[in-house]
Protein backbone atom coordinates (compact mmCIF):
# COMPACT_ATOMS: atom_id res chain seq x y z
CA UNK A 1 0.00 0.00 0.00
CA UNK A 2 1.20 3.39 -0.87
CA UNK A 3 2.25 5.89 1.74
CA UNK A 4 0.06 8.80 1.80
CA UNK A 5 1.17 12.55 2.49
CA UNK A 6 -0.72 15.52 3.34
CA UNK A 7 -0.03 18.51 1.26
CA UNK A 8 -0.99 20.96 4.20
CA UNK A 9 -2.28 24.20 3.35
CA UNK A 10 -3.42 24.88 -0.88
CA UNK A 11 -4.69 27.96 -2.43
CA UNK A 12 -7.27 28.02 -5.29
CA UNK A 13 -8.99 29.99 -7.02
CA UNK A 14 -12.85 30.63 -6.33
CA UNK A 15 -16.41 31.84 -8.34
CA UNK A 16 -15.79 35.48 -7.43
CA UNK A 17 -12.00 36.06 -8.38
CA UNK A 18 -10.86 35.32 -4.77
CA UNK A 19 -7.32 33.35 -4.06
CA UNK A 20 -9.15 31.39 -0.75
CA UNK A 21 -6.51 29.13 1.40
CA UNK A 22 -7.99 26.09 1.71
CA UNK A 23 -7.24 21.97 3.53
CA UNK A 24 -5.41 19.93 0.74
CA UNK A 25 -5.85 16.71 0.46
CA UNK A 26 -4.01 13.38 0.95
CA UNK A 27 -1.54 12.49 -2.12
CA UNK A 28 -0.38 8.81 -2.54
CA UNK A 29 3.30 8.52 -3.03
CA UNK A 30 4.04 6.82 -5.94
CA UNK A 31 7.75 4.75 -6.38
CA UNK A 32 8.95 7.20 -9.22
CA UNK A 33 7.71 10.43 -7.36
CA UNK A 34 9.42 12.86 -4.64
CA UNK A 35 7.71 15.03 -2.08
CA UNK A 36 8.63 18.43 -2.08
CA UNK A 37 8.67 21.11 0.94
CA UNK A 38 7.46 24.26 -1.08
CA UNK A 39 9.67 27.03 0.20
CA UNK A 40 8.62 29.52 -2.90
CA UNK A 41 6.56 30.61 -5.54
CA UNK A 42 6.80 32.71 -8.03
CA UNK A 43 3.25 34.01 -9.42
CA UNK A 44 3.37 33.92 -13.11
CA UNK A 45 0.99 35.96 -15.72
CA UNK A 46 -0.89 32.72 -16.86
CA UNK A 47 -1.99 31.91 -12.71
CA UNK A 48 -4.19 35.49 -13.70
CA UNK A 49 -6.62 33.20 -15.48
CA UNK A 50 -7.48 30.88 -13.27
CA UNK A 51 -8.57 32.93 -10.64
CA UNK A 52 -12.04 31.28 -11.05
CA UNK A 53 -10.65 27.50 -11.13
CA UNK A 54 -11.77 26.65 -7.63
CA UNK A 55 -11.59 23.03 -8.39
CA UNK A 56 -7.79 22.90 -8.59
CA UNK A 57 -4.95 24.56 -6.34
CA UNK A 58 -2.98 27.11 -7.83
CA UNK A 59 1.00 27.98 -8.88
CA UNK A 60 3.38 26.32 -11.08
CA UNK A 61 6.98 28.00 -10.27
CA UNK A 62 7.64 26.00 -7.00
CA UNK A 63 10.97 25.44 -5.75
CA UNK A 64 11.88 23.98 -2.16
CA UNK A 65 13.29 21.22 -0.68
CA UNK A 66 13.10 17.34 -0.99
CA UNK A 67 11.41 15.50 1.98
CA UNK A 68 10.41 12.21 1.22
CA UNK A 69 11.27 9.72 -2.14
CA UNK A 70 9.37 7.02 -3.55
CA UNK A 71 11.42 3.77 -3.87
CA UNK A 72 12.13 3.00 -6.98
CA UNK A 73 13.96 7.05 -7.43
CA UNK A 74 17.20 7.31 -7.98
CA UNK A 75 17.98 11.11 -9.07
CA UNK A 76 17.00 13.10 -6.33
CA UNK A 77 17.41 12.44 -2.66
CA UNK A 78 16.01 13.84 0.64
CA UNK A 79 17.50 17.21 1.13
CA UNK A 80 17.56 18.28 -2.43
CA UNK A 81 17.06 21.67 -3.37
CA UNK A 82 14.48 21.44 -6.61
CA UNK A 83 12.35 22.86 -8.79
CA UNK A 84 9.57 22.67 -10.98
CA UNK A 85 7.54 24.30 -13.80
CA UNK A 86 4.42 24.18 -16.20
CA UNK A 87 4.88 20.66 -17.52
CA UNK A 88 5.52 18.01 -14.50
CA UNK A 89 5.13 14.73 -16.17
CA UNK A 90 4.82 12.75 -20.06
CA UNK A 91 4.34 9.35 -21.56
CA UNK A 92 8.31 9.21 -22.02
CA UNK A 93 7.85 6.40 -24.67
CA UNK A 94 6.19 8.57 -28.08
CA UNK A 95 8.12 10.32 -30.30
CA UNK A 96 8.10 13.43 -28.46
CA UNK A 97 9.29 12.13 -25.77
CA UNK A 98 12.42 10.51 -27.36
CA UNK A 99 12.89 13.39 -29.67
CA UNK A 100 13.70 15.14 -26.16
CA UNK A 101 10.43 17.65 -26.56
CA UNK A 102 8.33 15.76 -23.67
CA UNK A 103 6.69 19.14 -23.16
CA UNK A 104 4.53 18.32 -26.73
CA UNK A 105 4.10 15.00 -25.87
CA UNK A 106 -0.07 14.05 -26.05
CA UNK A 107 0.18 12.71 -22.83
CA UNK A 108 1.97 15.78 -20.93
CA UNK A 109 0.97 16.70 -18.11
CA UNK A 110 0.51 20.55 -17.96
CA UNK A 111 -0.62 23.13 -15.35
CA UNK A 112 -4.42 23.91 -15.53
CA UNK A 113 -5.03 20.22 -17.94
CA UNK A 114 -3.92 17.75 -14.82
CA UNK A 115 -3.10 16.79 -11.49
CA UNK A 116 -5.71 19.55 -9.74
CA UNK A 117 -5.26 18.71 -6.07
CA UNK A 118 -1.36 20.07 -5.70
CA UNK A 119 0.44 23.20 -6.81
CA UNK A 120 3.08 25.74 -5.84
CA UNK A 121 0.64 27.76 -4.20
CA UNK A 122 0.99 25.67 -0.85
CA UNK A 123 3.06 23.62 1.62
CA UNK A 124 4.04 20.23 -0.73
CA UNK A 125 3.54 19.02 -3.90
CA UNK A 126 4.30 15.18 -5.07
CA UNK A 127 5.69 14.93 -8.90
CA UNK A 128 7.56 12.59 -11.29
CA UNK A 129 10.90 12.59 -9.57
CA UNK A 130 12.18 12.88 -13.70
CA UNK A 131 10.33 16.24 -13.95
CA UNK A 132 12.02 18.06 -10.91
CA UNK A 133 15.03 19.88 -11.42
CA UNK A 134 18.20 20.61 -9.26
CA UNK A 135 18.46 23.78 -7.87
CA UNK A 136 22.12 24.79 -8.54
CA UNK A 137 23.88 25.23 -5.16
CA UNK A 138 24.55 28.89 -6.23
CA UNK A 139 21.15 30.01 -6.77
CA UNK A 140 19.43 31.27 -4.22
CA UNK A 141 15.45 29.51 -4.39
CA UNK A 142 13.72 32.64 -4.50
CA UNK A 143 15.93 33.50 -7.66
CA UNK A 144 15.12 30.57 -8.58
CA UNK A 145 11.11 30.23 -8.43
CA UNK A 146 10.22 32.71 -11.35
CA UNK A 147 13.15 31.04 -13.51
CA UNK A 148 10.87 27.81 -13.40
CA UNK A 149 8.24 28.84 -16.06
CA UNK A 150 9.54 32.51 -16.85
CA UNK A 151 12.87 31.41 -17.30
CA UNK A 152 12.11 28.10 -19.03
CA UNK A 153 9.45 29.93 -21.26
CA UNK A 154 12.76 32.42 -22.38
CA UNK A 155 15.39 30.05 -22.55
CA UNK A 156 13.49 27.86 -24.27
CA UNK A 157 12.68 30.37 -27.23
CA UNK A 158 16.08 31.57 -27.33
CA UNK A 159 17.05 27.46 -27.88
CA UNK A 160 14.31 27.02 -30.32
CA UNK A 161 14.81 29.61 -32.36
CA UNK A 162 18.71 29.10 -32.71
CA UNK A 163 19.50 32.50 -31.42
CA UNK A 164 23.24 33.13 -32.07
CA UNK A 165 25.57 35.35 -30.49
CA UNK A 166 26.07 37.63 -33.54
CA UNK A 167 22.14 38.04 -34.02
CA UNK A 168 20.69 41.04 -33.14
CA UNK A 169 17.31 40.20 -31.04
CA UNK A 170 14.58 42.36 -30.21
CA UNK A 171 11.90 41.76 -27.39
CA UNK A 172 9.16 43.61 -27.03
CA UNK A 173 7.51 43.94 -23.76
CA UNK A 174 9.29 44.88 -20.51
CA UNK A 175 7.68 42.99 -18.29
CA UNK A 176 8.31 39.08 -16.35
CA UNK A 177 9.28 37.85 -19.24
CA UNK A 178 11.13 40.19 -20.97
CA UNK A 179 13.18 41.63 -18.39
CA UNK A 180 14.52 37.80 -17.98
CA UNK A 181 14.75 37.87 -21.67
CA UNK A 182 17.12 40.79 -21.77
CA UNK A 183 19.45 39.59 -19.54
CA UNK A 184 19.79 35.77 -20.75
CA UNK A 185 20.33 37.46 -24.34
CA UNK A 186 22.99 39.79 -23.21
CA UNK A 187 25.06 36.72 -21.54
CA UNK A 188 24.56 35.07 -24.61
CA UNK A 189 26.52 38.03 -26.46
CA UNK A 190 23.54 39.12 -28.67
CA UNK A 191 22.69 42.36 -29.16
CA UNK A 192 19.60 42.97 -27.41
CA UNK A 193 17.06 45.83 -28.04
CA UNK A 194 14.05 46.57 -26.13
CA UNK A 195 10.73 47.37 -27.50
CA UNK A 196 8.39 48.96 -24.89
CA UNK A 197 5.04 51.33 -25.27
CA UNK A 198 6.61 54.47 -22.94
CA UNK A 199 10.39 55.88 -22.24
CA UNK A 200 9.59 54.78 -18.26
CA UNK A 201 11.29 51.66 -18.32
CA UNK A 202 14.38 52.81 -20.48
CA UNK A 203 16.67 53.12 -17.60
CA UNK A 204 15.47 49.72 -16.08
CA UNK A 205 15.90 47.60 -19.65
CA UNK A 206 19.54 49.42 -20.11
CA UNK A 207 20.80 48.78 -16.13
CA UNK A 208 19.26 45.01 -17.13
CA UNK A 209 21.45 44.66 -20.02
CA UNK A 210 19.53 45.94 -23.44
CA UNK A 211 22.06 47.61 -25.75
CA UNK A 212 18.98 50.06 -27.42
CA UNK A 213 15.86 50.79 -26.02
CA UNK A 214 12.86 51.85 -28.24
CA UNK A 215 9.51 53.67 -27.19
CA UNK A 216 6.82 52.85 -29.77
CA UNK A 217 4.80 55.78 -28.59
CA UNK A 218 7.15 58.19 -29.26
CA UNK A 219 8.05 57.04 -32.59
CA UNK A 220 5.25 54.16 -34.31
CA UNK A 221 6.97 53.73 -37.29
CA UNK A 222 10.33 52.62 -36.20
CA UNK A 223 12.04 55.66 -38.11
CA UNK A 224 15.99 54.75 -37.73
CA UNK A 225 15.64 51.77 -35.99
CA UNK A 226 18.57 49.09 -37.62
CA UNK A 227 16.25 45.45 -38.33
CA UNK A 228 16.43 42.86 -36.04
CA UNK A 229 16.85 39.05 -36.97
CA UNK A 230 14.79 37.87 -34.40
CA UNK A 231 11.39 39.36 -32.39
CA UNK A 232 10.56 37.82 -29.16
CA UNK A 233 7.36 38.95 -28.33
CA UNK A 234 6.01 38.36 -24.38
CA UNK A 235 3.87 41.42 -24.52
CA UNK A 236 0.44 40.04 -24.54
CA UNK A 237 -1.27 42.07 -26.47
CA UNK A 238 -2.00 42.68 -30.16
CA UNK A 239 0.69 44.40 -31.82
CA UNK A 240 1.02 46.92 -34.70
CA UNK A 241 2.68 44.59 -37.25
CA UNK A 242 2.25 46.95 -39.96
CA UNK A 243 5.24 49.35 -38.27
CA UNK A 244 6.77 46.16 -36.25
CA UNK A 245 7.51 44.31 -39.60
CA UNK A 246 9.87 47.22 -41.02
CA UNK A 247 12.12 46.61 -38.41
CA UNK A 248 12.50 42.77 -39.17
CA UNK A 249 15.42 41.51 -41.28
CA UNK A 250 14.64 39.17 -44.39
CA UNK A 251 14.04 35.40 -42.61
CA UNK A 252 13.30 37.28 -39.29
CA UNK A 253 12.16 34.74 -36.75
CA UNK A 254 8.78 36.41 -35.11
CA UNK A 255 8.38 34.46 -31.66
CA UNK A 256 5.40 34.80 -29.48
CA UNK A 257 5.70 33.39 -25.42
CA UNK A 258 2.94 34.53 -23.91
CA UNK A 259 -0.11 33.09 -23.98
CA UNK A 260 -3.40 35.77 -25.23
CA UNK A 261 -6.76 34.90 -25.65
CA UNK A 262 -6.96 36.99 -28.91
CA UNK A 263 -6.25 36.66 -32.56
CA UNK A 264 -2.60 37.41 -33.87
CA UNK A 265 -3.81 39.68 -36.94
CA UNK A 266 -0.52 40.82 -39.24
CA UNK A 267 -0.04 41.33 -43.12
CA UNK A 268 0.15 38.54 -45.39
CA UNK A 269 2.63 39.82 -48.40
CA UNK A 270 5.23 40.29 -46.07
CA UNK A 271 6.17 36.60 -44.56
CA UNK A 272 6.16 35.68 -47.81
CA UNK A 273 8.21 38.54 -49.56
CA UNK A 274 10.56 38.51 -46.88
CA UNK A 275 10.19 35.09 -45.65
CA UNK A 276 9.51 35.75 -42.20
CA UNK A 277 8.53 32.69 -40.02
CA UNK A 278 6.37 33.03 -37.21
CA UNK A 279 7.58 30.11 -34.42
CA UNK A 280 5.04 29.36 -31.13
CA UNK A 281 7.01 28.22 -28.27
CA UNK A 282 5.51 26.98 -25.12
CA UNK A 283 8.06 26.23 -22.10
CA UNK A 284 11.37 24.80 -22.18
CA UNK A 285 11.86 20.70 -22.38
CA UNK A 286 13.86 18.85 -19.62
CA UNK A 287 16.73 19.19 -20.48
CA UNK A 288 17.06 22.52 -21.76
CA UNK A 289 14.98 23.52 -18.77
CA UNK A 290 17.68 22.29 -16.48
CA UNK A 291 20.73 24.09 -19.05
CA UNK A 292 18.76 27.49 -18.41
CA UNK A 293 19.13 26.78 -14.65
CA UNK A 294 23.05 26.33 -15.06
CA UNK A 295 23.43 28.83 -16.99
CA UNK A 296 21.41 31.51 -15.25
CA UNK A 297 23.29 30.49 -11.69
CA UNK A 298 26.59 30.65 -13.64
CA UNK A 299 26.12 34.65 -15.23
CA UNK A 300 23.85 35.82 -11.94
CA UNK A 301 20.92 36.03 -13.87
CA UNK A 302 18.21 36.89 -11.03
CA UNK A 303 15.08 38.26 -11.56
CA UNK A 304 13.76 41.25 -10.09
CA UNK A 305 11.55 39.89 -7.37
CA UNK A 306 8.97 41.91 -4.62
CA UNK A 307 8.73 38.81 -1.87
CA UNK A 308 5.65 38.32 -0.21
CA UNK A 309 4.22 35.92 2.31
CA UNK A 310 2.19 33.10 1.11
CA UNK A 311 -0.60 34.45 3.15
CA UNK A 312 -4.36 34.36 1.90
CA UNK A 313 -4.53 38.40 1.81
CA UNK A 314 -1.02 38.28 0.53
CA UNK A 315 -1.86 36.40 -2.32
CA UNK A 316 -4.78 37.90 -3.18
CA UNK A 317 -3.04 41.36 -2.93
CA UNK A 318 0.09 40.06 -5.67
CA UNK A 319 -2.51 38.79 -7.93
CA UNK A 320 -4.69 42.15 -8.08
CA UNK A 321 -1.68 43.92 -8.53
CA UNK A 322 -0.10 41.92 -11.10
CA UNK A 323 -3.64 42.06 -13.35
CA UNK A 324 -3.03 46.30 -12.89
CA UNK A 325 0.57 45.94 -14.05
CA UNK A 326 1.97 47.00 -10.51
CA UNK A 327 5.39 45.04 -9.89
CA UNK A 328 8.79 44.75 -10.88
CA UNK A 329 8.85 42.12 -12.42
CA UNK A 330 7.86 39.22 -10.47
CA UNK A 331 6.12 38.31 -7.32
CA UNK A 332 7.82 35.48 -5.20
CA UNK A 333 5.16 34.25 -2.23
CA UNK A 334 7.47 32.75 0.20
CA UNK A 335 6.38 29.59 2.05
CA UNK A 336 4.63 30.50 6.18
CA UNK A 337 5.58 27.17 6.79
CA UNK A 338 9.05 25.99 5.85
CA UNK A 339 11.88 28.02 5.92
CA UNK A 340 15.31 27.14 3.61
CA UNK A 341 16.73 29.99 3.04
């Protein structure tokens, strides 16, 4: 019979847009899974719309500490510092799988699609020993929480696309996302340039790492702006592609990360005349998942993080503030129960 553990405290969503705190319930512990003592969370943009889901518990940036192991694991042991992030668990066997993209496997298991009764918004979660990460010695956890789907989502565009250190890369939106996105690119020896509405994050995307910072308020058409050979977008919104496509390079890679619930509307001519490709990418695989990790402890790339308890009116407070806008950059809820760091 398999040992059970209580998950402790949860938070979930409820009918009227409140984050309630609520019992969680009793997890078997499978032979191939770990328990984890949740010491962060980061609060990512896509926990905004489930708000409502008050049949699942909340948070997918967790990192903490390993308490318990199921027998038959042999990569992590108790006392492990880990991680994990959007996708926690695939068939391993299909094509995907071997191909090393589990995180398109059919049988993935995502945030918001499975596993309802844990998430990083409470005191444990129990995964697929193979989908937690290490925690590099030299990065602190509550670095590390946000680099767990923000990160992964980044780095794993970057890998995708083939970004190369003598591309020139623009990102547009200075925000989670692309603040992490600034700084992974500049490590990587691209040259980076920053595409925001306003001038009042100039200073900010510079002290980050941006070589050239451009206001599309103050001038819409690009006038003078040198093309870019690739466009990450994690700006959410619609953009104007009529101005943002004279600033891409012929074969320009457009990339979106973030996820919108509207229709990408842009030109047709161009992607053909120019052969521009457009290129979705979700969240990082394994592997390069756990390459991002090294390689953001290795160059010091932390994100900006406001650290709040994981408290029911704490939580609820970083979520209505992160739907206005009102942080830089990301929220980090840090665990009322254990205490690693």
């Amino acid at each position: 019979m398999s040992k059970r553990i209580d998950i402790g405290t949860v938070f979930k969503g409820s009918a009227d847009g409140k984050i309630v705190q609520a019992k969680g319930e009793s997890i078997a512990l499978k032979p191939d899974h770990v328990v984890i003592d949740i010491a962060y969370s980061g609060l990512c943009g896509s926990d905004l719309h489930e708000r409502k889901s008050d049949f699942m518990v909340l948070g997918h940036e967790g990192v903490g500490v390993v308490s318990d192991v199921g027998s038959d694991v042999t990569v992590l042991k108790k006392g492990d510092r880990v991680g994990w992030g959007c996708n926690h668990d695939a068939c391993q066997y299909c094509k995907e799988c071997w191909n090393g993209i589990d995180t398109l496997c059919a049988h993935r298991q995502l945030y918001t699609r499975s596993d309802y009764a844990f998430g990083s918004f409470g005191d444990r979660a129990v995964l697929n020993a193979l989908f937690v990460h290490k925690i590099p010695d030299d990065l602190p956890l509550k670095y590390a929480a946000p680099l767990q789907c923000g990160g992964a989502t980044v780095f794993g565009a970057i890998v995708r696309s083939e970004i190369r250190p003598i591309n020139r890369v623009g990102v547009v939106g200075m925000g989670g996302l692309g603040h992490l996105a600034i700084q992974f690119l500049r490590k990587m020896g691209c040259e980076v340039v920053m595409f925001s509405g306003t001038n009042s994050k100039r200073s900010e995307a510079m002290k980050l790492g941006a070589h050239e910072f451009v206001a599309a308020k103050g001038n819409p058409e690009f006038r003078g702006i040198k093309r870019v050979d690739h466009l990450l977008i994690t700006a959410n919104q619609q953009l104007d592609w009529d101005n943002y496509f004279k600033v891409l390079a012929p074969r320009a890679k457009i990339v979106p990360l973030s996820l919108s619930r509207t229709d990408m509307t842009h030109p047709f001519e161009p992607l053909v005349e120019y052969e521009y490709s457009i290129t979705g990418s979700l969240v990082a695989p394994r592997q390069v998942h756990r390459e991002m990790l090294g390689f953001a402890a290795r160059h010091k790339i932390y994100p900006w993080i406001e650290e709040m308890p994981m408290t029911e009116e704490c939580v609820n407070q970083a979520f209505d503030r992160l739907e206005k806008g009102d942080v830089k950059y990301r929220f980090v809820l840090k665990s009322q129960r254990f205490d690693y760091e």
